[in-house]
PDB file of N, CA and C in Angstrom:
ATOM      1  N   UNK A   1      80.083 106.418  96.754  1.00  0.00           N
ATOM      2  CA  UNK A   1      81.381 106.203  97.361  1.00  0.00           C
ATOM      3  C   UNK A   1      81.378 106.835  98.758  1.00  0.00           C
ATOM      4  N   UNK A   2      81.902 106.391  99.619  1.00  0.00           N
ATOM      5  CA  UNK A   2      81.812 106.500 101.173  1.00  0.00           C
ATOM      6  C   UNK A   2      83.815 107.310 101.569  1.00  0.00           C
ATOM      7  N   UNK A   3      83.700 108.596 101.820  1.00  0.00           N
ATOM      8  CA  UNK A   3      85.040 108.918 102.266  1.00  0.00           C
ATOM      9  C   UNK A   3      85.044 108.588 103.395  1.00  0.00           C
ATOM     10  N   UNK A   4      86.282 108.089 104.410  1.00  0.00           N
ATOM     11  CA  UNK A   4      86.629 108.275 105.430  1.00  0.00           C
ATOM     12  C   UNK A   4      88.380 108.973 105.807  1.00  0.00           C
ATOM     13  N   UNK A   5      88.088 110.154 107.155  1.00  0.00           N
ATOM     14  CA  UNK A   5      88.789 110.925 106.953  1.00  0.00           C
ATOM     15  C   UNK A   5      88.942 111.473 108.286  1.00  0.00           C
ATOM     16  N   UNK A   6      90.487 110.472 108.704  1.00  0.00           N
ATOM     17  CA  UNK A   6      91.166 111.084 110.466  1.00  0.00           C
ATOM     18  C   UNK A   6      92.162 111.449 110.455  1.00  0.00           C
ATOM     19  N   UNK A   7      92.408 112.225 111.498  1.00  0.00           N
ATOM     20  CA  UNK A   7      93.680 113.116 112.042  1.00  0.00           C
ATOM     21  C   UNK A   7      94.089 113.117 113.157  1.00  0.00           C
ATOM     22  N   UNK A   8      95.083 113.114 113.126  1.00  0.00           N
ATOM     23  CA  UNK A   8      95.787 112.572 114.584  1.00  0.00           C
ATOM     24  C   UNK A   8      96.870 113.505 114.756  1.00  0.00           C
ATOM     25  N   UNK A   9      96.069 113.828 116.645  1.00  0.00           N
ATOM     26  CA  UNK A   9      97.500 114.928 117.117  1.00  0.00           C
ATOM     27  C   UNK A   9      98.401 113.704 117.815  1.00  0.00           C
ATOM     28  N   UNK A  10      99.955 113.450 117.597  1.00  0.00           N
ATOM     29  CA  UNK A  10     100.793 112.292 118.276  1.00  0.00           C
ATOM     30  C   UNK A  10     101.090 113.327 119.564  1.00  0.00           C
ATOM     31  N   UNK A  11     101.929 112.107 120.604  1.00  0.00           N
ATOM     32  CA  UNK A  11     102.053 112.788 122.058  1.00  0.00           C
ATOM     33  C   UNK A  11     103.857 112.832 121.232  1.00  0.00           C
ATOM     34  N   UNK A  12     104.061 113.600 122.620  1.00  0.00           N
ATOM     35  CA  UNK A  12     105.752 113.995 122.006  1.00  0.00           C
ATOM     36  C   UNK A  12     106.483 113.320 121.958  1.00  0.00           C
ATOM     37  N   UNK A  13     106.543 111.950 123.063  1.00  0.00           N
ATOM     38  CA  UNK A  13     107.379 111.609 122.873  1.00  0.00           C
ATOM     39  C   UNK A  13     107.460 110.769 121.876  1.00  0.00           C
ATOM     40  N   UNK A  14     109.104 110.468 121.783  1.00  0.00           N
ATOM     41  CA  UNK A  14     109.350 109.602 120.030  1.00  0.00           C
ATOM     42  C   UNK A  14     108.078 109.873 118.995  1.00  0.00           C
ATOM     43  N   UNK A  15     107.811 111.132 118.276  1.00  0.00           N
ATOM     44  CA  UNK A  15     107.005 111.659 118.159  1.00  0.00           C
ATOM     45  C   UNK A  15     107.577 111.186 116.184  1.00  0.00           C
ATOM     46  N   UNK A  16     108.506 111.359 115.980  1.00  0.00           N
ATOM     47  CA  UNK A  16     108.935 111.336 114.345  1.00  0.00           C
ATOM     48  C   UNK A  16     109.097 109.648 114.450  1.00  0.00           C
ATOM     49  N   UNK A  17     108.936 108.871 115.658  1.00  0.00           N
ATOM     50  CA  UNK A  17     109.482 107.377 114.816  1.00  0.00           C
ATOM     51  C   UNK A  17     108.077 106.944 114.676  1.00  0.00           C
ATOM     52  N   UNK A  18     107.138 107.616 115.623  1.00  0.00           N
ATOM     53  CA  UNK A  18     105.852 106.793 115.678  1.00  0.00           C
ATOM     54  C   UNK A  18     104.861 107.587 114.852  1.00  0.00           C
ATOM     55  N   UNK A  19     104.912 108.545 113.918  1.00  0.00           N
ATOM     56  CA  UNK A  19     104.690 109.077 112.913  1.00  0.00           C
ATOM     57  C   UNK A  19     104.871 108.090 110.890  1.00  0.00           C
ATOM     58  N   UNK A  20     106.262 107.674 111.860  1.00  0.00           N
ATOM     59  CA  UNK A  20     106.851 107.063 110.768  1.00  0.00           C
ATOM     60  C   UNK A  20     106.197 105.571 110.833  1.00  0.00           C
ATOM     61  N   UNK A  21     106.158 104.755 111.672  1.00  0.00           N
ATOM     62  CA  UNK A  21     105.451 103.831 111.873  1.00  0.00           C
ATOM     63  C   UNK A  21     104.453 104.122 111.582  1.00  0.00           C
ATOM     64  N   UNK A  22     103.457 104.362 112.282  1.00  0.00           N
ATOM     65  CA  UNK A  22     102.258 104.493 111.912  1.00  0.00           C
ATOM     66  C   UNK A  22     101.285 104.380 110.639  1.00  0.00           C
ATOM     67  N   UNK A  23     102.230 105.684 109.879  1.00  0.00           N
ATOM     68  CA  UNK A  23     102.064 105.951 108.183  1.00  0.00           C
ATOM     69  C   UNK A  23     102.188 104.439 107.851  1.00  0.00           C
ATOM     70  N   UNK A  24     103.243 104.044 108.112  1.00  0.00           N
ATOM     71  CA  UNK A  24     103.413 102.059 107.401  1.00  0.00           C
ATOM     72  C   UNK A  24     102.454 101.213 107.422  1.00  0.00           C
ATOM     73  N   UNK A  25     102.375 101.263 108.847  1.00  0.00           N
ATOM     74  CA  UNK A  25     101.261 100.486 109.481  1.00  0.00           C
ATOM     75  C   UNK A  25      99.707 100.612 108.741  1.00  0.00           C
ATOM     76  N   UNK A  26      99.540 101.610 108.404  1.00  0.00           N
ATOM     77  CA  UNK A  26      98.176 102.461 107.910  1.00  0.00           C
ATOM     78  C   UNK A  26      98.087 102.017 106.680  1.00  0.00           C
ATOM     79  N   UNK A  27      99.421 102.128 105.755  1.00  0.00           N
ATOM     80  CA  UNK A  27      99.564 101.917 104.626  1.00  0.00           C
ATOM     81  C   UNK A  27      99.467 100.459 103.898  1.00  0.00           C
ATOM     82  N   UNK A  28     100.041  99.780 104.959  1.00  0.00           N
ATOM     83  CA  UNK A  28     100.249  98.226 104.691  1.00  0.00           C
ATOM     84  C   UNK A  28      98.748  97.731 104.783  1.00  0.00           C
ATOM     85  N   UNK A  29      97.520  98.815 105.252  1.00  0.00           N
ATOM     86  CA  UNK A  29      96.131  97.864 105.350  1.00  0.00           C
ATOM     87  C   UNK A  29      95.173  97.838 104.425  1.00  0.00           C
ATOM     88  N   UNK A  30      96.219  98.310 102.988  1.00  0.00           N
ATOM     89  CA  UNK A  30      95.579  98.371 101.774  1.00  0.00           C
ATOM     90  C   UNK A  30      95.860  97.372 100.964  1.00  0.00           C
ATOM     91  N   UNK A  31      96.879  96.507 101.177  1.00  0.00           N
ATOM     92  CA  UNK A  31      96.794  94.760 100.857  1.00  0.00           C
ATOM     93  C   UNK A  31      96.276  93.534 102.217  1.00  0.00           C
ATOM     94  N   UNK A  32      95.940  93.962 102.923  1.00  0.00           N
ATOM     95  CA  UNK A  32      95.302  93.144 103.837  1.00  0.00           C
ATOM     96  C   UNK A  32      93.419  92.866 103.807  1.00  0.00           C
ATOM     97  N   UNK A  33      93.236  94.454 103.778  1.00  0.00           N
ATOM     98  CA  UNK A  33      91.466  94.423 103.749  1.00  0.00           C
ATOM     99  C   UNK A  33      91.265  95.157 102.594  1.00  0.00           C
ATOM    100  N   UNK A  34      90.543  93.971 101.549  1.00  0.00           N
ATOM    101  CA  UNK A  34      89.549  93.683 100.458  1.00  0.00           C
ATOM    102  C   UNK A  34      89.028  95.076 100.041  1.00  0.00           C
ATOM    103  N   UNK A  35      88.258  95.281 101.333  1.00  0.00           N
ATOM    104  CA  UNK A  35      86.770  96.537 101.094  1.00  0.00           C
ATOM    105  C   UNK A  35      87.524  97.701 100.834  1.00  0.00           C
ATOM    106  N   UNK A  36      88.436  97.980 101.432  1.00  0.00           N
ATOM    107  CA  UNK A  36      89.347  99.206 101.128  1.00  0.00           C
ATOM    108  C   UNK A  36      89.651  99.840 100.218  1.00  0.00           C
ATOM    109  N   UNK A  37      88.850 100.352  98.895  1.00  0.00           N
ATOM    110  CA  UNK A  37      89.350 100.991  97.876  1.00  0.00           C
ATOM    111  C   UNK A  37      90.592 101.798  97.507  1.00  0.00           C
ATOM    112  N   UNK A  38      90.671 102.745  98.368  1.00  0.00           N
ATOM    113  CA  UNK A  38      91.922 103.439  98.431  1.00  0.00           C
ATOM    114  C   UNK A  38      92.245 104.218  99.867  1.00  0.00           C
ATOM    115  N   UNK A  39      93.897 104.427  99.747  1.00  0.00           N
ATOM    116  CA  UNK A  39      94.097 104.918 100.698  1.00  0.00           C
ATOM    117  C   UNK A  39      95.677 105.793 100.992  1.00  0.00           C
ATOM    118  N   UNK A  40      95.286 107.210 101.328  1.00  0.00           N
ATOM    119  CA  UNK A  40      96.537 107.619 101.208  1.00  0.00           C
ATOM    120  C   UNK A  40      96.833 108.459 102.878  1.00  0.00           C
ATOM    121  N   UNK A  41      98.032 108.415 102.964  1.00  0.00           N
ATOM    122  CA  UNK A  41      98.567 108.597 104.307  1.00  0.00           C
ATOM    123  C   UNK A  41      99.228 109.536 104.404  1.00  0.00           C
ATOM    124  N   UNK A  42      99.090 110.963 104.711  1.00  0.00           N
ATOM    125  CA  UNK A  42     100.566 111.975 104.829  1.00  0.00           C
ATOM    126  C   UNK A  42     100.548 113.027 106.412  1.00  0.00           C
ATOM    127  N   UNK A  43     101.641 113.014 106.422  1.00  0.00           N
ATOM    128  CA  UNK A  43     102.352 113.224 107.510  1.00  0.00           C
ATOM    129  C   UNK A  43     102.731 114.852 107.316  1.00  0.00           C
ATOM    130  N   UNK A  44     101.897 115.769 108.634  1.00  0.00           N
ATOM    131  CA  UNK A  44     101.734 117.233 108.172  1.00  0.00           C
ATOM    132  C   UNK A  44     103.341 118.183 108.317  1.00  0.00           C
ATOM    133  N   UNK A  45     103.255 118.606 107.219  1.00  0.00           N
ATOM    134  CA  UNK A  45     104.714 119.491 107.354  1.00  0.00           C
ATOM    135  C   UNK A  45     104.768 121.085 107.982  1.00  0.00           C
ATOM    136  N   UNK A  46     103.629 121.371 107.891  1.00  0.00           N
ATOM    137  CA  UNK A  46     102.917 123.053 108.306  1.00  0.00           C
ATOM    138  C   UNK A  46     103.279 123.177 109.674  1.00  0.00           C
ATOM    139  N   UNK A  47     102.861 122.640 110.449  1.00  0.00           N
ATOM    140  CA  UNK A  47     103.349 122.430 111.916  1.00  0.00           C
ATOM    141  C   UNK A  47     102.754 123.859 112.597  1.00  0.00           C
ATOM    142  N   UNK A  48     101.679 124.416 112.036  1.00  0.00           N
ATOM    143  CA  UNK A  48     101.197 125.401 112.688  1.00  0.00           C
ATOM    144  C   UNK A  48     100.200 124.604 114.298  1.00  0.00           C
ATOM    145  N   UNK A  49     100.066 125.412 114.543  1.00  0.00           N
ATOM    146  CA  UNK A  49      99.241 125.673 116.110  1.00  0.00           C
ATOM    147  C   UNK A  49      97.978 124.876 115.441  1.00  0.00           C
ATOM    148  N   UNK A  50      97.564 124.965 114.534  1.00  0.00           N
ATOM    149  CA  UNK A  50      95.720 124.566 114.332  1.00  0.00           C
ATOM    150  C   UNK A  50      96.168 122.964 113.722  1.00  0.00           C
ATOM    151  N   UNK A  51      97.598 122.674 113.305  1.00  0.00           N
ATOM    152  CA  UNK A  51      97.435 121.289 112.106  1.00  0.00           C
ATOM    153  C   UNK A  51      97.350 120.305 113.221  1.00  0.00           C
ATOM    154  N   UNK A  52      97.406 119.024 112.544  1.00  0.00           N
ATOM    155  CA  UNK A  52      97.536 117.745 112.873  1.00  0.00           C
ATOM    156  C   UNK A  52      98.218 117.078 112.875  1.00  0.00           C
ATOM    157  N   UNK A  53      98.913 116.124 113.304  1.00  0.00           N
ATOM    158  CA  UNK A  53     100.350 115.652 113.002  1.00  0.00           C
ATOM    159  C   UNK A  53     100.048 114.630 111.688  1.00  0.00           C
ATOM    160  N   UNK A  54      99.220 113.950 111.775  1.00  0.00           N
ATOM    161  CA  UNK A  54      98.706 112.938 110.765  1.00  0.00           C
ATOM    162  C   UNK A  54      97.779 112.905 110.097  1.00  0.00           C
ATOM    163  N   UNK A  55      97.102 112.649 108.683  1.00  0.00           N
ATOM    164  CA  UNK A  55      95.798 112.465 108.516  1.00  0.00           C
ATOM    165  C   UNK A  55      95.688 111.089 107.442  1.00  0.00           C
ATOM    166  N   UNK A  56      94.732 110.563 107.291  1.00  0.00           N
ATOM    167  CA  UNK A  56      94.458 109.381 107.047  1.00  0.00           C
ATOM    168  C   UNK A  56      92.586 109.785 105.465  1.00  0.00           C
ATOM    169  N   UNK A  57      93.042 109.308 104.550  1.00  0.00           N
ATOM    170  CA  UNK A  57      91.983 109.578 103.709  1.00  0.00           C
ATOM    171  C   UNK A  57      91.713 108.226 102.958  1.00  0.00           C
ATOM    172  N   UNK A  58      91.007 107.741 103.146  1.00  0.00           N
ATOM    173  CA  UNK A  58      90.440 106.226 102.711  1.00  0.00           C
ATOM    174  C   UNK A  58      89.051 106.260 102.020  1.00  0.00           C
ATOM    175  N   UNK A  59      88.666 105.778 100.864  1.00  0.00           N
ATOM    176  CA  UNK A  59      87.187 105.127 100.289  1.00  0.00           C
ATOM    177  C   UNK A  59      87.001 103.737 100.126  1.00  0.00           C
ATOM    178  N   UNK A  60      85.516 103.554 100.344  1.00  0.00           N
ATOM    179  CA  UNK A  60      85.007 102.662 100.142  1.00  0.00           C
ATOM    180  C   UNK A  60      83.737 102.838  99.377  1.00  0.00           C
ATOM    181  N   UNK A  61      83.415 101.478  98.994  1.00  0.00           N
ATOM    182  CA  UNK A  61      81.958 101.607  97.926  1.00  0.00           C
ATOM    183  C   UNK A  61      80.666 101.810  98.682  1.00  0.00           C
ATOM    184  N   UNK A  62      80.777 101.427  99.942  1.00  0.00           N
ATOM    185  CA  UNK A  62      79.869 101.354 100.448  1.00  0.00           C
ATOM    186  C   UNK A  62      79.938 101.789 102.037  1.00  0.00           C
ATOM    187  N   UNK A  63      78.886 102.123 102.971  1.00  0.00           N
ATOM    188  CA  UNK A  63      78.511 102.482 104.386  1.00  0.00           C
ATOM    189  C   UNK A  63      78.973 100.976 105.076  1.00  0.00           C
ATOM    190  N   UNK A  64      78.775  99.927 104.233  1.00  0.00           N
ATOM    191  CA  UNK A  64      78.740  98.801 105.104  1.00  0.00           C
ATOM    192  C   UNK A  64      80.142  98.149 104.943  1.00  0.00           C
ATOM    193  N   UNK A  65      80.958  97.970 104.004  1.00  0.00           N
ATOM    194  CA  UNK A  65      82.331  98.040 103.704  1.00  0.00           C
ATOM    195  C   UNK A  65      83.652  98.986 104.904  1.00  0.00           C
ATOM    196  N   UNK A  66      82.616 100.392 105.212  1.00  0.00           N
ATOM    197  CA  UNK A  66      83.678 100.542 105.966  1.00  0.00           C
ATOM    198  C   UNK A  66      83.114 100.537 107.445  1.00  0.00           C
ATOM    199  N   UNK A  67      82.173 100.076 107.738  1.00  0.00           N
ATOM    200  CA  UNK A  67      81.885  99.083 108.955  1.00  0.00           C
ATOM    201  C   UNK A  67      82.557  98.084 109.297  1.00  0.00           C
ATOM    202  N   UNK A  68      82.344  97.109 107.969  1.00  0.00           N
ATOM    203  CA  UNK A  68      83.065  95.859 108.034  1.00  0.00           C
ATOM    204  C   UNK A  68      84.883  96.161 108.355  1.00  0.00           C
ATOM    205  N   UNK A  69      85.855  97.262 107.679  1.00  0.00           N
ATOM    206  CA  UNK A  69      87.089  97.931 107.875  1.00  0.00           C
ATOM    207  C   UNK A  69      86.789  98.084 109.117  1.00  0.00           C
ATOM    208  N   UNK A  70      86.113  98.707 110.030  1.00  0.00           N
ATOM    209  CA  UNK A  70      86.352  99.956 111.342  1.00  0.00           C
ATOM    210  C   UNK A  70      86.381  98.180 112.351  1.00  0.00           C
ATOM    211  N   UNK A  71      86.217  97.226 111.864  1.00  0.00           N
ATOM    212  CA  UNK A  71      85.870  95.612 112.579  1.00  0.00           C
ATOM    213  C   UNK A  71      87.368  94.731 112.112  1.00  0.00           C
ATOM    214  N   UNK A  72      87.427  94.973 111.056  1.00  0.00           N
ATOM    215  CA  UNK A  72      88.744  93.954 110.681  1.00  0.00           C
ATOM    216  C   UNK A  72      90.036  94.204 111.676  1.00  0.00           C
ATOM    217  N   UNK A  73      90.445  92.776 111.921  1.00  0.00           N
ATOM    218  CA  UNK A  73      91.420  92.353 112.591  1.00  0.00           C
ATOM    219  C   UNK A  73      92.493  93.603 112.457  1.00  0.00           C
ATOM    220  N   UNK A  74      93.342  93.316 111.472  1.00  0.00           N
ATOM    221  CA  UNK A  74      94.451  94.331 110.387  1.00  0.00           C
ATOM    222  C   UNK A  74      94.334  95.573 111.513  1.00  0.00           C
ATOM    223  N   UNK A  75      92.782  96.368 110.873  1.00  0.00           N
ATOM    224  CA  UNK A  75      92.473  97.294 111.157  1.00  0.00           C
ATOM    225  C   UNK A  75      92.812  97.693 112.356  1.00  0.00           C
ATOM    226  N   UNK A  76      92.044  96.734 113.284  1.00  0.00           N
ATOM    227  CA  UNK A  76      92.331  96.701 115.111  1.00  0.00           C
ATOM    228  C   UNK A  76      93.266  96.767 115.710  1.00  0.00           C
ATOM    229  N   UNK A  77      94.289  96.196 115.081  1.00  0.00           N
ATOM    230  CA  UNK A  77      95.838  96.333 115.186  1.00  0.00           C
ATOM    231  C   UNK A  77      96.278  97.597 115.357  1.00  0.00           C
ATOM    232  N   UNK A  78      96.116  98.268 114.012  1.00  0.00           N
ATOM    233  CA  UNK A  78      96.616  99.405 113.895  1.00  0.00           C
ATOM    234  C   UNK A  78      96.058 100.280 114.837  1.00  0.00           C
ATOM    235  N   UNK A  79      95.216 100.489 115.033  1.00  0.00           N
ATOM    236  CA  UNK A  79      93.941 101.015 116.084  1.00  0.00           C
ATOM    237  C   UNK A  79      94.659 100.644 117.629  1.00  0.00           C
ATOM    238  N   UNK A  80      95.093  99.954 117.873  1.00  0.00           N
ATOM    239  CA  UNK A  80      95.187  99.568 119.556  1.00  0.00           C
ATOM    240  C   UNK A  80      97.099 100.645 119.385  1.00  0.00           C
ATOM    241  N   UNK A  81      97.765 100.289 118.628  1.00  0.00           N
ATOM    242  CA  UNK A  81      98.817 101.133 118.171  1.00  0.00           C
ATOM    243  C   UNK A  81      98.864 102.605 118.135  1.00  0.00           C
ATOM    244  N   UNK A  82      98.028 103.005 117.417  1.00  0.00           N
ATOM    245  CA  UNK A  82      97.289 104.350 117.046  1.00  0.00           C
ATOM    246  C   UNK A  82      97.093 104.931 118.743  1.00  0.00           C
ATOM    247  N   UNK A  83      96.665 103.864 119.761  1.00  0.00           N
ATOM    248  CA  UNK A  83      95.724 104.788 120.332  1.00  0.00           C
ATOM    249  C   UNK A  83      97.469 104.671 121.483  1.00  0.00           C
ATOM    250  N   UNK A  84      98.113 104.202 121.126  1.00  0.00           N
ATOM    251  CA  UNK A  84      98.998 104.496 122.289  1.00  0.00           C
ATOM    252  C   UNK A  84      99.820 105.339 122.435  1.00  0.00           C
ATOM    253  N   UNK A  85      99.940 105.733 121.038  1.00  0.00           N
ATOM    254  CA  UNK A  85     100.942 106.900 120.581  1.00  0.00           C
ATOM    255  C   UNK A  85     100.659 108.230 120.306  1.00  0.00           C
ATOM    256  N   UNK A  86      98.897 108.375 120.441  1.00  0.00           N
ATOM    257  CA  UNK A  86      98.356 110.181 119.785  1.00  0.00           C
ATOM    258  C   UNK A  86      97.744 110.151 120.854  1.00  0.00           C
ATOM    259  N   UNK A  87      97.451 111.391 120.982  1.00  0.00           N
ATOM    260  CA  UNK A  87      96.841 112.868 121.960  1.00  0.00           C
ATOM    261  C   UNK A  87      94.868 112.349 121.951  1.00  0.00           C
ATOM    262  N   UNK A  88      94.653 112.812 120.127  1.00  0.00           N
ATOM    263  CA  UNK A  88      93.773 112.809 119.926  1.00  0.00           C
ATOM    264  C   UNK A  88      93.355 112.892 118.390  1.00  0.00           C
ATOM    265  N   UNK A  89      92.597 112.621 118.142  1.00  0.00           N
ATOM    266  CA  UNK A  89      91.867 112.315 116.546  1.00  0.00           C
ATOM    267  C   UNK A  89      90.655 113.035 116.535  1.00  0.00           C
ATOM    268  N   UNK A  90      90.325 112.757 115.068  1.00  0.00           N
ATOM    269  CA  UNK A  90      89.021 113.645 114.972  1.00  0.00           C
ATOM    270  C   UNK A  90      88.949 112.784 113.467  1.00  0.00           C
ATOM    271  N   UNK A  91      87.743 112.745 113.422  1.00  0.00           N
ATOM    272  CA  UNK A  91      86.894 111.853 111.949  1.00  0.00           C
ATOM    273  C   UNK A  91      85.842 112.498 110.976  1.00  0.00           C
ATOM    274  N   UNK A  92      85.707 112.181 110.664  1.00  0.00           N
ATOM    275  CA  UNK A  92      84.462 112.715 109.296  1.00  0.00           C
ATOM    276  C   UNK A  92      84.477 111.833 108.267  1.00  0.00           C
ATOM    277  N   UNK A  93      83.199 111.097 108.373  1.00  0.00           N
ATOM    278  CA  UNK A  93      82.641 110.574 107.234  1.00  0.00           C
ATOM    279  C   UNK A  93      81.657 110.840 106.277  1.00  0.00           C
ATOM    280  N   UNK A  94      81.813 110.534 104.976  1.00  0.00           N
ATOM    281  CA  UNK A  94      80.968 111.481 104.180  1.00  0.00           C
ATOM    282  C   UNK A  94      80.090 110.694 102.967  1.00  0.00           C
ATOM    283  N   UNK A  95      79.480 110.898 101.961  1.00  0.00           N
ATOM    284  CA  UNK A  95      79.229 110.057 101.240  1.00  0.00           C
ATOM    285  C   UNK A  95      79.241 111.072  99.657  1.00  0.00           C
ATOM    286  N   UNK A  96      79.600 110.416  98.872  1.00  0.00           N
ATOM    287  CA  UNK A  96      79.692 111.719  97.731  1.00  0.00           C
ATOM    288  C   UNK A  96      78.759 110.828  96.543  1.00  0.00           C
TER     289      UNK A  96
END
């Protein structure tokens, strides 16, 4: 099984609607793309100096499954969205 696993600092402004979006957006791409095993979305409440505003935890069966995801349309969407509204991200993929 293949984890994938991002975090996103959002910019300030409209910072809680595009939080809130986002999560949807993220969420809704677990009836769109197939390869996607699972996927859960939460929105950080800690709000310390070191957190993230967002993080994103998704599996797949395979290395090539979430190739084929990091390519899907759906995906890209959310992605061109994503990138207009956060600071910065950070990833880690893993294989267990």
């Amino acid at each position: 099984m293949i984890v994938h696993i991002v975090m996103f600092k959002f910019k300030d402004e409209n910072k809680q609607e595009n939080l809130l979006v986002v999560k949807s957006k993220l969420e809704e791409l677990q009836s769109k793309i197939p390869m996607l095993e699972k996927m859960e979305v939460g929105i950080d409440f800690n709000q310390s100096e070191r957190a993230f505003d967002l993080s994103l935890y998704s599996t797949f069966a395979t290395k090539e499954d979430l190739k084929a995801y990091a390519v899907h349309p759906a995906h890209l969407e959310v992605v061109e969205l994503i990138k207009k509204v956060t600071e910065v991200s950070k990833v880690v993929d893993y294989e267990l």
